[in-house]
N, C-alpha and C. Protein backbone atom coordinates (compact mmCIF):
# COMPACT_ATOMS: atom_id res chain seq x y z
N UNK A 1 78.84 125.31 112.50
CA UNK A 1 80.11 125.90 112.04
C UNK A 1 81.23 124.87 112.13
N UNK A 2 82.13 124.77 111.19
CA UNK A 2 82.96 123.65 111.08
C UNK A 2 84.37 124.98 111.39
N UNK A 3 84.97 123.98 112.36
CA UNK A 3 86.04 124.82 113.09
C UNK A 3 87.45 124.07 112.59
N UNK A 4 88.26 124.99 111.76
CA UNK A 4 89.31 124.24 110.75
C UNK A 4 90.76 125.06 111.85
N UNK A 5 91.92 124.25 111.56
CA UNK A 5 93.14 124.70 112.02
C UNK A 5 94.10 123.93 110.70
N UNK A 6 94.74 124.95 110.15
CA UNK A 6 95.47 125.09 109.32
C UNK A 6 97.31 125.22 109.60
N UNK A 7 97.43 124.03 109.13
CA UNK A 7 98.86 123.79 109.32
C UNK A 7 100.11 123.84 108.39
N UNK A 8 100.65 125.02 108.11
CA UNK A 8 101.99 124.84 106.75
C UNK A 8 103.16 125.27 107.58
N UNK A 9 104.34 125.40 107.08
CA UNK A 9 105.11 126.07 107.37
C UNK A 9 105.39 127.48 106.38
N UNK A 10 104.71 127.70 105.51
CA UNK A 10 104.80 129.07 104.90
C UNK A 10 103.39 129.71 105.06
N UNK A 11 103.83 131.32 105.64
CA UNK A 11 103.11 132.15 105.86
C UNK A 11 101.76 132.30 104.94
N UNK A 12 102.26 132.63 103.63
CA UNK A 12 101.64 132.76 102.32
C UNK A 12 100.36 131.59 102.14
N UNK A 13 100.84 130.75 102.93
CA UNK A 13 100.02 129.39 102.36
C UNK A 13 98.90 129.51 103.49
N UNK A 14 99.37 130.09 104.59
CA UNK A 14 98.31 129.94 105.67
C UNK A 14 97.40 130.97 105.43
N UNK A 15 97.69 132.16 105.06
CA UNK A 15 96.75 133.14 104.60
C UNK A 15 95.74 133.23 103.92
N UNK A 16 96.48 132.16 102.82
CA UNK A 16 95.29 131.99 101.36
C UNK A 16 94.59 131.02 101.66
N UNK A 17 95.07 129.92 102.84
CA UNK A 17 93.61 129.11 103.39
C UNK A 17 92.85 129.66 104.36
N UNK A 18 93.21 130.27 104.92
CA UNK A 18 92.52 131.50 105.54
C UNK A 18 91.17 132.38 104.71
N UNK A 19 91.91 132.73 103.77
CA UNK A 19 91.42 134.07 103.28
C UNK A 19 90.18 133.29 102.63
N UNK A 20 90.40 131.91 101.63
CA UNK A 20 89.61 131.04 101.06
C UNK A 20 88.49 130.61 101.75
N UNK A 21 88.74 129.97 103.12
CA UNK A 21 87.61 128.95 103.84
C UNK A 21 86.98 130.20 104.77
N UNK A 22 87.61 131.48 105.12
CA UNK A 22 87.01 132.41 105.75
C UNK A 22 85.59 132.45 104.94
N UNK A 23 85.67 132.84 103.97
CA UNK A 23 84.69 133.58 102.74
C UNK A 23 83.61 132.72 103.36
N UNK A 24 83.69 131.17 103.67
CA UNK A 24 82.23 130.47 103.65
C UNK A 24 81.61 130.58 104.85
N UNK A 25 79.89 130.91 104.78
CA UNK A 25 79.36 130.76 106.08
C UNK A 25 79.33 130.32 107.10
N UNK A 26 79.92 128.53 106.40
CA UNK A 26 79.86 127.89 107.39
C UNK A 26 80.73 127.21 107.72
N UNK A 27 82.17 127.77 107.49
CA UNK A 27 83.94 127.68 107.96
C UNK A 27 84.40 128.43 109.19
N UNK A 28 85.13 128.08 109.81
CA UNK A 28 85.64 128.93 110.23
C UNK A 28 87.35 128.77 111.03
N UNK A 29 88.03 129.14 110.54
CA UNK A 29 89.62 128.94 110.75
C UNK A 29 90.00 129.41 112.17
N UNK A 30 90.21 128.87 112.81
CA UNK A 30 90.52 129.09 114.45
C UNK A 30 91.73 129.42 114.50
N UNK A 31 92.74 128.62 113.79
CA UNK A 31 94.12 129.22 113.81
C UNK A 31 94.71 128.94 112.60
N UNK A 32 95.96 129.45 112.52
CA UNK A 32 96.89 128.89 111.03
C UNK A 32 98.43 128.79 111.90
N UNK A 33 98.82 127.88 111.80
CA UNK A 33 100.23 127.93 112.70
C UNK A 33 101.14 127.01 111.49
N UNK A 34 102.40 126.77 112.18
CA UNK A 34 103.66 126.09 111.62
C UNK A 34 103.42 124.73 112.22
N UNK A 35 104.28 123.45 112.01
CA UNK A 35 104.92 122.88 112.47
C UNK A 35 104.55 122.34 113.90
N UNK A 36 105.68 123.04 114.62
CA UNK A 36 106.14 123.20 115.87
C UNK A 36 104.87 123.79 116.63
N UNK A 37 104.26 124.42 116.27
CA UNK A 37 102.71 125.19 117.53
C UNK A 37 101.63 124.35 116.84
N UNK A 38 101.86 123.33 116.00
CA UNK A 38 100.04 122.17 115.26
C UNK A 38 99.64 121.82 116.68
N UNK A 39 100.90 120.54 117.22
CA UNK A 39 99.74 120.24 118.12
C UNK A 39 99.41 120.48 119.41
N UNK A 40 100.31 121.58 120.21
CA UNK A 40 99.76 122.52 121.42
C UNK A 40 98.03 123.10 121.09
N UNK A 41 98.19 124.04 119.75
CA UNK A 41 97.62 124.48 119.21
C UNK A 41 96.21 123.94 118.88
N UNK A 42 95.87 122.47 118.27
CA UNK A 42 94.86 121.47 118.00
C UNK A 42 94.67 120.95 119.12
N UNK A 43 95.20 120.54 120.31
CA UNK A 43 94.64 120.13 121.77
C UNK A 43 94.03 121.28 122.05
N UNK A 44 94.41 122.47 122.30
CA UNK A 44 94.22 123.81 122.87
C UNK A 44 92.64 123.85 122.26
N UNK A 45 92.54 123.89 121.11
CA UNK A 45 90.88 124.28 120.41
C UNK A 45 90.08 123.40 119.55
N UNK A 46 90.54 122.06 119.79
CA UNK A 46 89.63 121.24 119.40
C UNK A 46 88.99 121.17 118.08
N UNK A 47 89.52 121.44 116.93
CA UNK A 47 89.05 121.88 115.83
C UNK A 47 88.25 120.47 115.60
N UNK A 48 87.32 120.55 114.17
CA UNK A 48 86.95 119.45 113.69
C UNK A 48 87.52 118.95 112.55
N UNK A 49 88.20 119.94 111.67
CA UNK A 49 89.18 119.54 110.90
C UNK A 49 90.81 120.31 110.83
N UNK A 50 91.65 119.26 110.90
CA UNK A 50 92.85 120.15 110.53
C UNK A 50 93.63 119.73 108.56
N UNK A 51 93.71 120.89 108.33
CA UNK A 51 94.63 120.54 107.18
C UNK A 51 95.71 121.01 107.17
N UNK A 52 97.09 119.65 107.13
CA UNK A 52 97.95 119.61 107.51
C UNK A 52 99.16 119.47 106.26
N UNK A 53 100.10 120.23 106.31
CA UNK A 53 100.99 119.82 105.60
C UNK A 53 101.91 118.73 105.67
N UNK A 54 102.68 117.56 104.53
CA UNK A 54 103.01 116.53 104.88
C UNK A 54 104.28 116.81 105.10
N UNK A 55 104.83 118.02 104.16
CA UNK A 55 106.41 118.33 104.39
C UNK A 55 106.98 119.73 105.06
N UNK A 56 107.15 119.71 105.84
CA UNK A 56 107.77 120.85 107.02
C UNK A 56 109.55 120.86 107.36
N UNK A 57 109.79 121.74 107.65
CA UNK A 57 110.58 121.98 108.59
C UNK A 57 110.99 121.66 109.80
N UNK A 58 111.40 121.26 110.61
CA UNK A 58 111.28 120.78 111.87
C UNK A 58 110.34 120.07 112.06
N UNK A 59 108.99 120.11 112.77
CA UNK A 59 108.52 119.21 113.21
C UNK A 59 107.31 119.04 111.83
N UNK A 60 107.39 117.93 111.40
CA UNK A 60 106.84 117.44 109.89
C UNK A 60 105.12 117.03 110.29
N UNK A 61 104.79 117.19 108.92
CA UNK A 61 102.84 116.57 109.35
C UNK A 61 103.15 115.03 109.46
N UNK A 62 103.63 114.54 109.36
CA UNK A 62 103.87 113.20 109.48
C UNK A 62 104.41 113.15 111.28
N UNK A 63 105.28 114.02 111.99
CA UNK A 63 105.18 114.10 112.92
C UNK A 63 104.05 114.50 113.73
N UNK A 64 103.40 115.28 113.48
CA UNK A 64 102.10 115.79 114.29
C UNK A 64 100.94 114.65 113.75
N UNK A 65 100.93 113.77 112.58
CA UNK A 65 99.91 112.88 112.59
C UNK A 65 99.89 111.79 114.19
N UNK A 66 101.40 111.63 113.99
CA UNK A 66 101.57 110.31 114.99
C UNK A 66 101.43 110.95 116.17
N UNK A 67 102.07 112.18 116.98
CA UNK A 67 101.63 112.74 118.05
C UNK A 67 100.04 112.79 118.18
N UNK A 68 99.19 113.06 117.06
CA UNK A 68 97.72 113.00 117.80
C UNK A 68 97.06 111.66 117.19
N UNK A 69 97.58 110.66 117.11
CA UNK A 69 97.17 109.74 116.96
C UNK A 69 96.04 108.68 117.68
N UNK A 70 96.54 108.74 118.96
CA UNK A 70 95.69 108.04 119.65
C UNK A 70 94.79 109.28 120.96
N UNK A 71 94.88 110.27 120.08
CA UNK A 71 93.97 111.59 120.92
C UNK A 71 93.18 111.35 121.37
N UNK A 72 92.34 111.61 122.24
CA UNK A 72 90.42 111.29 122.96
C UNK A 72 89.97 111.80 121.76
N UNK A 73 90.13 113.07 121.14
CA UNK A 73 89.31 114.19 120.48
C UNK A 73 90.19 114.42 119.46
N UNK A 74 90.27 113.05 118.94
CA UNK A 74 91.09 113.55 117.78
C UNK A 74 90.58 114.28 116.40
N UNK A 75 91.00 115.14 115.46
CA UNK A 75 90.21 115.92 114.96
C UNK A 75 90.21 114.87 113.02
N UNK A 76 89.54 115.36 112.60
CA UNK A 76 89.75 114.97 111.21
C UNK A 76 91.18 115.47 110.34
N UNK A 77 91.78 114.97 109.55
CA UNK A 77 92.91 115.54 109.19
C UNK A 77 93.19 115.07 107.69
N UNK A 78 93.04 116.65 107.20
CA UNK A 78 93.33 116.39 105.56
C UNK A 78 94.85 116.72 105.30
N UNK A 79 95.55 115.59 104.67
CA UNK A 79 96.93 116.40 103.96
C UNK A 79 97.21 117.22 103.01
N UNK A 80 97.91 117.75 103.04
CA UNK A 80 98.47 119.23 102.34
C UNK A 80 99.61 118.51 101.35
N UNK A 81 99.39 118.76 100.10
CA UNK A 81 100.70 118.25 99.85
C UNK A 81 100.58 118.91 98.21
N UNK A 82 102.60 118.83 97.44
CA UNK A 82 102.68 119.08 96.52
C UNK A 82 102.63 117.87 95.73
N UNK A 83 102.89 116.96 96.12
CA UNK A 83 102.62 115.37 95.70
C UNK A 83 104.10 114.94 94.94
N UNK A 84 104.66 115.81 95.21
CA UNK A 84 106.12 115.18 94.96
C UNK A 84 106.71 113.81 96.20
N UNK A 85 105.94 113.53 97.04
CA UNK A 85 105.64 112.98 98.63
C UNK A 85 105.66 111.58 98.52
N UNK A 86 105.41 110.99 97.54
CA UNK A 86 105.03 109.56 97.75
C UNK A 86 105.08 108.23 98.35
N UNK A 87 106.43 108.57 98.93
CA UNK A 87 107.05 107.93 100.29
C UNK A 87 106.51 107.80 101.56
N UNK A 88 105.26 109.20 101.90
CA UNK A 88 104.79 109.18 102.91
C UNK A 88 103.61 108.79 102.90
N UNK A 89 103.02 108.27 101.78
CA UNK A 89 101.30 107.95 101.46
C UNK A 89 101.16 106.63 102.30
N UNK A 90 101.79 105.81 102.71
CA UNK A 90 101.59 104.56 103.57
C UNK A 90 101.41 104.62 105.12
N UNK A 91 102.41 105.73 105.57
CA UNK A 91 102.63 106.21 106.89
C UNK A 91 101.84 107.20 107.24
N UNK A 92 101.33 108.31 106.27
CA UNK A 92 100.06 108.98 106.58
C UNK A 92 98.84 108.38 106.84
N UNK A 93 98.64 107.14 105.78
CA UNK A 93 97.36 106.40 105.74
C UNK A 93 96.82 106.40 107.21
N UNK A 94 98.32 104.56 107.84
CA UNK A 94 98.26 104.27 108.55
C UNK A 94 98.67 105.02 110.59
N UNK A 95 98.77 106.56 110.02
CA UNK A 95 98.29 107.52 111.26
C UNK A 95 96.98 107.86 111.03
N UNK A 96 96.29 107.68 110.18
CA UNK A 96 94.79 108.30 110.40
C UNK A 96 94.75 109.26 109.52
N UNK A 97 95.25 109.60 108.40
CA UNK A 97 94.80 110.70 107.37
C UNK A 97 93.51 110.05 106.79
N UNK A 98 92.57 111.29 106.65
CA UNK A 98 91.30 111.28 105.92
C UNK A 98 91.24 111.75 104.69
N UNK A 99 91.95 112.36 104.12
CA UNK A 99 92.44 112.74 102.93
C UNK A 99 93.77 113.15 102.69
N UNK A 100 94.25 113.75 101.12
CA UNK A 100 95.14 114.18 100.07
C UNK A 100 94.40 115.10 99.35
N UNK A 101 95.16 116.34 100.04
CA UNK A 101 94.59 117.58 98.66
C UNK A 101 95.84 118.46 98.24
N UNK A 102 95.43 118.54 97.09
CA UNK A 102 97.16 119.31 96.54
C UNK A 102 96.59 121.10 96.69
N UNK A 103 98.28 121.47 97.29
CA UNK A 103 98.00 122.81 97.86
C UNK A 103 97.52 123.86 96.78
N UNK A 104 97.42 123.57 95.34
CA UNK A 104 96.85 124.47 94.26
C UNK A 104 95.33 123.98 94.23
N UNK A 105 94.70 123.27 95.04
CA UNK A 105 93.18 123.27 94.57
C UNK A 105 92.63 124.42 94.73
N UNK A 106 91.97 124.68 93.60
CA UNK A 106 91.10 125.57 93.41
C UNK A 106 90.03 125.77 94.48
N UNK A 107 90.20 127.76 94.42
CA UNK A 107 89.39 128.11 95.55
C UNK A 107 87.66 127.72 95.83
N UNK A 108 87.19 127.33 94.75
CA UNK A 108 85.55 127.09 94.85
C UNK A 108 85.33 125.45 95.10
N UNK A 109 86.50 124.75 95.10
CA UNK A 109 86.83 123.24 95.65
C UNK A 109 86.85 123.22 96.84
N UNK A 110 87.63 123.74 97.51
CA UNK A 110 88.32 124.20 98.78
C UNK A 110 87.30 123.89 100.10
N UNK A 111 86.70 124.73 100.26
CA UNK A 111 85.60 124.33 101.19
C UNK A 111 84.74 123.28 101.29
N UNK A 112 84.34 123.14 99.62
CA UNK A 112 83.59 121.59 99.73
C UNK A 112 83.96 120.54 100.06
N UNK A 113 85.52 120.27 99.85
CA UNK A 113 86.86 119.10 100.90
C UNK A 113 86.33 119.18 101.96
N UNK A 114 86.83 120.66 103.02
CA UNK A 114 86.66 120.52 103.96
C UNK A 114 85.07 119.95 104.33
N UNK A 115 84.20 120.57 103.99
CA UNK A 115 83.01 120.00 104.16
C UNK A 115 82.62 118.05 104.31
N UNK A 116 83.09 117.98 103.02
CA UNK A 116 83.27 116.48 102.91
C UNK A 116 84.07 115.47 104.38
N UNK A 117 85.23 116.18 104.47
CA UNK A 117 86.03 115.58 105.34
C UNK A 117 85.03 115.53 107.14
N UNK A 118 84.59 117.01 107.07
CA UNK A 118 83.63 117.12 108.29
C UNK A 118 82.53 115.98 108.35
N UNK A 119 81.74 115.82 107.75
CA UNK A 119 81.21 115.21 107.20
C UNK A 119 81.35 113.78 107.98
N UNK A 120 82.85 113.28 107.72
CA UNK A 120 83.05 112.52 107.70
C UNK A 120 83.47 111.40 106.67
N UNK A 121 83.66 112.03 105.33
CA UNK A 121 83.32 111.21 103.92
C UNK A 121 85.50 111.51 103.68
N UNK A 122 85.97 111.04 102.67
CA UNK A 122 87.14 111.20 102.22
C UNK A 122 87.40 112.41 101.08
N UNK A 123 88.54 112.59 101.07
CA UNK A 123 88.94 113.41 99.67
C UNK A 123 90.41 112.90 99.49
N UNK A 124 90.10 113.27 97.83
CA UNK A 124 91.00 112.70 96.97
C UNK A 124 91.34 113.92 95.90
N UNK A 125 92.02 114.89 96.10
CA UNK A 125 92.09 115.61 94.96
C UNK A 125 92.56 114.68 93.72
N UNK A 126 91.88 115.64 92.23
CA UNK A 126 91.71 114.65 91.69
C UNK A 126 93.35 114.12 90.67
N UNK A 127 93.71 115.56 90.89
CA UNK A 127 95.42 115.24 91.03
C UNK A 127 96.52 113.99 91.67
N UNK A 128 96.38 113.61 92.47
CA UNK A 128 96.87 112.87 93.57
C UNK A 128 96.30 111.22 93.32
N UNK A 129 94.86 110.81 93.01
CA UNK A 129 94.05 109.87 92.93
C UNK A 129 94.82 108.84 92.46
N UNK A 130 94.79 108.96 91.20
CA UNK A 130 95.81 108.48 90.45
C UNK A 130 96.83 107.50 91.13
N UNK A 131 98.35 108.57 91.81
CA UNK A 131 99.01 108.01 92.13
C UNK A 131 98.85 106.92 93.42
N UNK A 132 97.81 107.87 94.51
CA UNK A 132 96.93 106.81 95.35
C UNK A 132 97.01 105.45 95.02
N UNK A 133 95.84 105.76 93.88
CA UNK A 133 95.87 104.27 93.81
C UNK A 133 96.69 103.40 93.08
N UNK A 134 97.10 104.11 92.36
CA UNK A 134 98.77 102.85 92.08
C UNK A 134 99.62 102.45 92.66
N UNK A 135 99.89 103.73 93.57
CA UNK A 135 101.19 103.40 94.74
C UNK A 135 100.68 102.63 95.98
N UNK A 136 100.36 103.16 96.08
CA UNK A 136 99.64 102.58 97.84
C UNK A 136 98.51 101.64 97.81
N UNK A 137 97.58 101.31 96.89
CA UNK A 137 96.76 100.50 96.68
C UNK A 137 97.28 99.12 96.04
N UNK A 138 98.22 99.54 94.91
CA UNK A 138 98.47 98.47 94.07
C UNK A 138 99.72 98.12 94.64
N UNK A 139 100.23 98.22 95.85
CA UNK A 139 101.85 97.64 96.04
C UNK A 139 101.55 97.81 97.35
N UNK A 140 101.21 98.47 98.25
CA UNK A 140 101.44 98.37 99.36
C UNK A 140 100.24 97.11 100.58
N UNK A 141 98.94 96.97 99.43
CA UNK A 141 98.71 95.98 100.49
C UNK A 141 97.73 95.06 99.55
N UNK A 142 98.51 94.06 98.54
CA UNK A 142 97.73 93.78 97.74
C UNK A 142 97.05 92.63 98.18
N UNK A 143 97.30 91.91 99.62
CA UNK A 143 96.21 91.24 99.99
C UNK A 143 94.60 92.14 100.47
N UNK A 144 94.69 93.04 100.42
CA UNK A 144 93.62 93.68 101.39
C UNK A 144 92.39 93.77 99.69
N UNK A 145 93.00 93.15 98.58
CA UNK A 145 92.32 93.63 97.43
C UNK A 145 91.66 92.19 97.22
N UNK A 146 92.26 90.98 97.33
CA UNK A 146 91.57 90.20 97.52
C UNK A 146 90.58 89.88 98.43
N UNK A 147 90.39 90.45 99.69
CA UNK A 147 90.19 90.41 100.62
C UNK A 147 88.48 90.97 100.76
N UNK A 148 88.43 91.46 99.43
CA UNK A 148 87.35 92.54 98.98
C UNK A 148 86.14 91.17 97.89
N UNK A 149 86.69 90.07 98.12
CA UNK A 149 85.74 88.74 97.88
C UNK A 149 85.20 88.58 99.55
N UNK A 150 85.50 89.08 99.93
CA UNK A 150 85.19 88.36 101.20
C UNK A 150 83.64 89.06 101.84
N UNK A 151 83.76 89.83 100.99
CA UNK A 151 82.39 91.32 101.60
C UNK A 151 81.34 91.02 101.40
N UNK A 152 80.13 90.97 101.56
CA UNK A 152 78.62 90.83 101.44
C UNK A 152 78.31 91.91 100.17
N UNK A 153 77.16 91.59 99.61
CA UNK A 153 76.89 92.10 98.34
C UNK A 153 76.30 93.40 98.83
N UNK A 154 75.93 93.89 99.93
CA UNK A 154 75.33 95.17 100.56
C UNK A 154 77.04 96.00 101.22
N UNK A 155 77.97 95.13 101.64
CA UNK A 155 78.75 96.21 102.11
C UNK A 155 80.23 96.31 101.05
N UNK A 156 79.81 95.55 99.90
CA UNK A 156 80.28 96.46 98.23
C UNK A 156 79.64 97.13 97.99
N UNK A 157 78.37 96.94 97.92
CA UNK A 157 77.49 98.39 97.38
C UNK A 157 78.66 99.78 98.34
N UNK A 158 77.96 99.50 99.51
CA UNK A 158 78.61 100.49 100.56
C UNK A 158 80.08 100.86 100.36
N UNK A 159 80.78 100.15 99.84
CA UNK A 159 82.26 99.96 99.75
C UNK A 159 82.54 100.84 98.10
N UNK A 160 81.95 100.66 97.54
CA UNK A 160 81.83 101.56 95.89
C UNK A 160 81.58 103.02 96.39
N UNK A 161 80.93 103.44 97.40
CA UNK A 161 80.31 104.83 97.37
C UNK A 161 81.56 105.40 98.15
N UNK A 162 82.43 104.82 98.99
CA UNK A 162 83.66 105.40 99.71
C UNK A 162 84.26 106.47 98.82
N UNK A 163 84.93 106.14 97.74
CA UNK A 163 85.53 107.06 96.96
C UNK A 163 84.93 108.47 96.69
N UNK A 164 83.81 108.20 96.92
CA UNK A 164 82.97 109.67 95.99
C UNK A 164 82.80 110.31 97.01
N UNK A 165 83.33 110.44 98.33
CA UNK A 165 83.75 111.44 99.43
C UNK A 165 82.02 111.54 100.38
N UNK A 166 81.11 110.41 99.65
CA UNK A 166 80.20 110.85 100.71
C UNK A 166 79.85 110.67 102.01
N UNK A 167 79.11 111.30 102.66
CA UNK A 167 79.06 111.04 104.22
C UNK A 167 77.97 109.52 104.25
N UNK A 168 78.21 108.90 105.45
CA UNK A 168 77.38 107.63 105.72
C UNK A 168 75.66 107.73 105.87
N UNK A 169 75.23 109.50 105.91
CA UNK A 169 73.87 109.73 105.30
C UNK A 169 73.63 109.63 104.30
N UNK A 170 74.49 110.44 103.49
CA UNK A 170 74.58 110.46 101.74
C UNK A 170 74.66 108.90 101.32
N UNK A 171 75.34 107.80 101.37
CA UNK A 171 75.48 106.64 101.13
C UNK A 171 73.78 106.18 101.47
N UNK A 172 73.94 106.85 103.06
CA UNK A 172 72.36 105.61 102.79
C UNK A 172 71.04 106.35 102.28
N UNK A 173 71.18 107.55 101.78
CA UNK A 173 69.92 107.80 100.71
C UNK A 173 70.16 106.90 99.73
N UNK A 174 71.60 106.88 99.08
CA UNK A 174 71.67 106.58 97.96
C UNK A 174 70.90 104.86 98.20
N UNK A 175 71.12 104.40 98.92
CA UNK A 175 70.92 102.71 99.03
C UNK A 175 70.09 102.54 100.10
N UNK A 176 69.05 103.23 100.33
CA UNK A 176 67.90 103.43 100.64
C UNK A 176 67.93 102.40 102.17
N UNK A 177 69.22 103.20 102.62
CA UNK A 177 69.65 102.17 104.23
C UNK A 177 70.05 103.85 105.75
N UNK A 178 69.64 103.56 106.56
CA UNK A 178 69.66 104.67 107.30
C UNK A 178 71.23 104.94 107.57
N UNK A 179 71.69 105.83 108.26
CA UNK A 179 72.99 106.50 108.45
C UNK A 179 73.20 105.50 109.31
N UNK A 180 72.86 105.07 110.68
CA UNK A 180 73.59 104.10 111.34
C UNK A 180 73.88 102.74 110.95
N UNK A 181 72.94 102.18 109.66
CA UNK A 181 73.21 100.94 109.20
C UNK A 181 74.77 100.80 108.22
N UNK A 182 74.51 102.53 107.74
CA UNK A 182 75.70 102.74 106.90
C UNK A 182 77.01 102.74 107.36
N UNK A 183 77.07 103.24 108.82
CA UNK A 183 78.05 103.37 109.89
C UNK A 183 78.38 101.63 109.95
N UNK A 184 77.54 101.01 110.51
CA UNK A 184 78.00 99.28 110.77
C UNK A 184 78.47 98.50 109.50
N UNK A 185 77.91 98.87 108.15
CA UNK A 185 78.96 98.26 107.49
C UNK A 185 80.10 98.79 107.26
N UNK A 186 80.39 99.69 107.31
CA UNK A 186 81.40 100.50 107.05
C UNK A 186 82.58 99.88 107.69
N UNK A 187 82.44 99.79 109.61
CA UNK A 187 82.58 99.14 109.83
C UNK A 187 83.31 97.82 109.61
N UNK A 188 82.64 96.65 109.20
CA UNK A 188 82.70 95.43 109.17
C UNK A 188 83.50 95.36 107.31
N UNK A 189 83.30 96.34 106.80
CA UNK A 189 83.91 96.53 105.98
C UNK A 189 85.68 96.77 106.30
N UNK A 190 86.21 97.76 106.62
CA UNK A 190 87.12 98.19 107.56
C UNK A 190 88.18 96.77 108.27
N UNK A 191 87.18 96.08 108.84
CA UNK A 191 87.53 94.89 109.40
C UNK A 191 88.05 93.65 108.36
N UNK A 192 87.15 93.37 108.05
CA UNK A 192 87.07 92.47 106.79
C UNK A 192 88.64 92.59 105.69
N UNK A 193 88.52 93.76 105.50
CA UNK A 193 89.94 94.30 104.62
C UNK A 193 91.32 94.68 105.69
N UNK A 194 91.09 94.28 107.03
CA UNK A 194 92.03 94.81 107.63
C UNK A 194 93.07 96.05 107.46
N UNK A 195 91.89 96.98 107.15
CA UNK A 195 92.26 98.31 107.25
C UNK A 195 91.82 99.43 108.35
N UNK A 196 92.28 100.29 108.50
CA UNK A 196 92.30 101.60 109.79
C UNK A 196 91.26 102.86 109.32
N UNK A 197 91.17 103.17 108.13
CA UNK A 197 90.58 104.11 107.54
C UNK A 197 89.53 103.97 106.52
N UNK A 198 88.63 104.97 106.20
CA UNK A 198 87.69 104.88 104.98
C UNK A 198 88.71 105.06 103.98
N UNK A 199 89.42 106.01 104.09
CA UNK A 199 90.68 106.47 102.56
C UNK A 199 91.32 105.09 102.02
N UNK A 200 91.66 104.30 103.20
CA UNK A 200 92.22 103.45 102.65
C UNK A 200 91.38 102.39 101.84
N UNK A 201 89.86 102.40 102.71
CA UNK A 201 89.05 101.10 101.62
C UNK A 201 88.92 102.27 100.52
N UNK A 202 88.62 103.42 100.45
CA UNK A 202 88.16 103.71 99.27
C UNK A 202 89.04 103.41 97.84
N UNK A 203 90.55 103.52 98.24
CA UNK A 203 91.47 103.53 97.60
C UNK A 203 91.43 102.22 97.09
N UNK A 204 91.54 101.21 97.97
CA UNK A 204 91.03 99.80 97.32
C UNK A 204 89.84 99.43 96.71
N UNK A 205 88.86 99.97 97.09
CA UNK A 205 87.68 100.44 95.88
C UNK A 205 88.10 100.64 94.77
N UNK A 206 88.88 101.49 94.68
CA UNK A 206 89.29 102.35 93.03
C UNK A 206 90.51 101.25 92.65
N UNK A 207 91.22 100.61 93.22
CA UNK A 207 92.28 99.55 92.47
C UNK A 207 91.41 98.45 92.12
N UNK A 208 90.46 98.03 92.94
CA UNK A 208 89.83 96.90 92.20
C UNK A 208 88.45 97.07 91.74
N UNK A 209 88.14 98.04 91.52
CA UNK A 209 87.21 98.59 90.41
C UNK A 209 86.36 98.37 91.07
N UNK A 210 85.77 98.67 92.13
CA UNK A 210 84.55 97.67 92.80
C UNK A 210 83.12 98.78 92.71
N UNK A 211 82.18 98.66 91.89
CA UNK A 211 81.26 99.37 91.67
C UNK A 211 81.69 100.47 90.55
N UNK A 212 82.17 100.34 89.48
CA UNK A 212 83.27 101.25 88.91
C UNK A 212 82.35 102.27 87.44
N UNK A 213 80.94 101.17 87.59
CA UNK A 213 79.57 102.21 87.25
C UNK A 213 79.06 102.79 87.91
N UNK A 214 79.48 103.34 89.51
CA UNK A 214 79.10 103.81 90.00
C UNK A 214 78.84 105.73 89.51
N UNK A 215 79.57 105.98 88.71
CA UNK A 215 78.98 107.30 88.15
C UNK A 215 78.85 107.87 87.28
């Protein structure tokens, strides 16, 4: 059971992720709070994923990223957003966001994110992608794109499959390499590009086209 905590500041919004990820067998929403009760609330029950809104009221998802930042048990964390936001796509990255999903994704999408994100793999609604990678890929760290010569011809392979949200099992069926080998390049990948996150190599994946027959 994948144990989600849901973070907006409108009622309405917490309900319908509620009401949505309830439906699946294998969801289950522990809480829906504001703001101000995310991260009492996410220490308190340990979720495995939270999806968080980026723009709040008082205390902002951009505030509760950096408060659980350097957590023991920190949880996975997808952003919430209308994508009018773009200012915060650098500062989310670099707290540890695992994804961008816009708050109208469709309900039969919905769970499979979360899934993905559990997982361990990224999401990119396909709304948002786009600006991803123009804004934040193509201006904010355009050495980390060169930087993507520097990789072994096995951890581009590995480095192409980032985007497509799969988990480091899924990658290594695909490339016929076990889950922990997939984990170490990943890794050394990560390093190599001097980046913090999978979102972020994936995103540089998609600016410099790297495997771009991949589907």
């Amino acid at each position: 059971m994948i144990r989600v905590v849901v973070v907006d500041d409108e009622a309405l919004v917490r309900s319908g992720f509620q009401l949505i990820l309830g439906a699946a067998d294998d969801i289950e929403v522990v809480a829906a709070v504001d703001g101000d009760d995310a991260v009492d609330t996410i220490r308190r029950l340990h979720p495995d994923v939270v999806l968080l809104d980026i723009r709040m009221p008082g205390r902002s998802g951009l505030d509760v990223l950096a408060e659980l930042r350097d957590e023991p048990m920190r949880p996975i964390i997808g952003i919430l957003t209308t994508f009018d936001t773009d200012e915060y796509i650098a500062r989310a990255l670099q707290d540890g966001a695992s994804g961008f999903l816009v708050k109208d994704t469709a309900p039969e999408h919905l769970a499979a994110m979360v899934r993905t994100l559990a997982a361990g793999g990224v999401v990119l609604s396909p709304q948002v992608s786009r600006t991803l990678v123009e804004g934040y890929a193509g201006g904010a760290d355009r050495d980390a794109l060169q930087r993507v010569s520097l990789l072994t011809e096995r951890e581009r392979d590995v480095l192409s499959r980032l985007p497509t949200g799969e988990s480091n099992a899924e990658i290594g069926r695909r490339l016929h390499l076990s889950g922990a080998t997939v984990k170490d390049h990943v890794s050394a990948i990560l390093a190599k590009l001097a980046v913090s996150s999978r979102l972020e190599a994936a995103l540089i994946a998609e600016r410099a086209r790297v495997g771009s027959d991949r589907r």
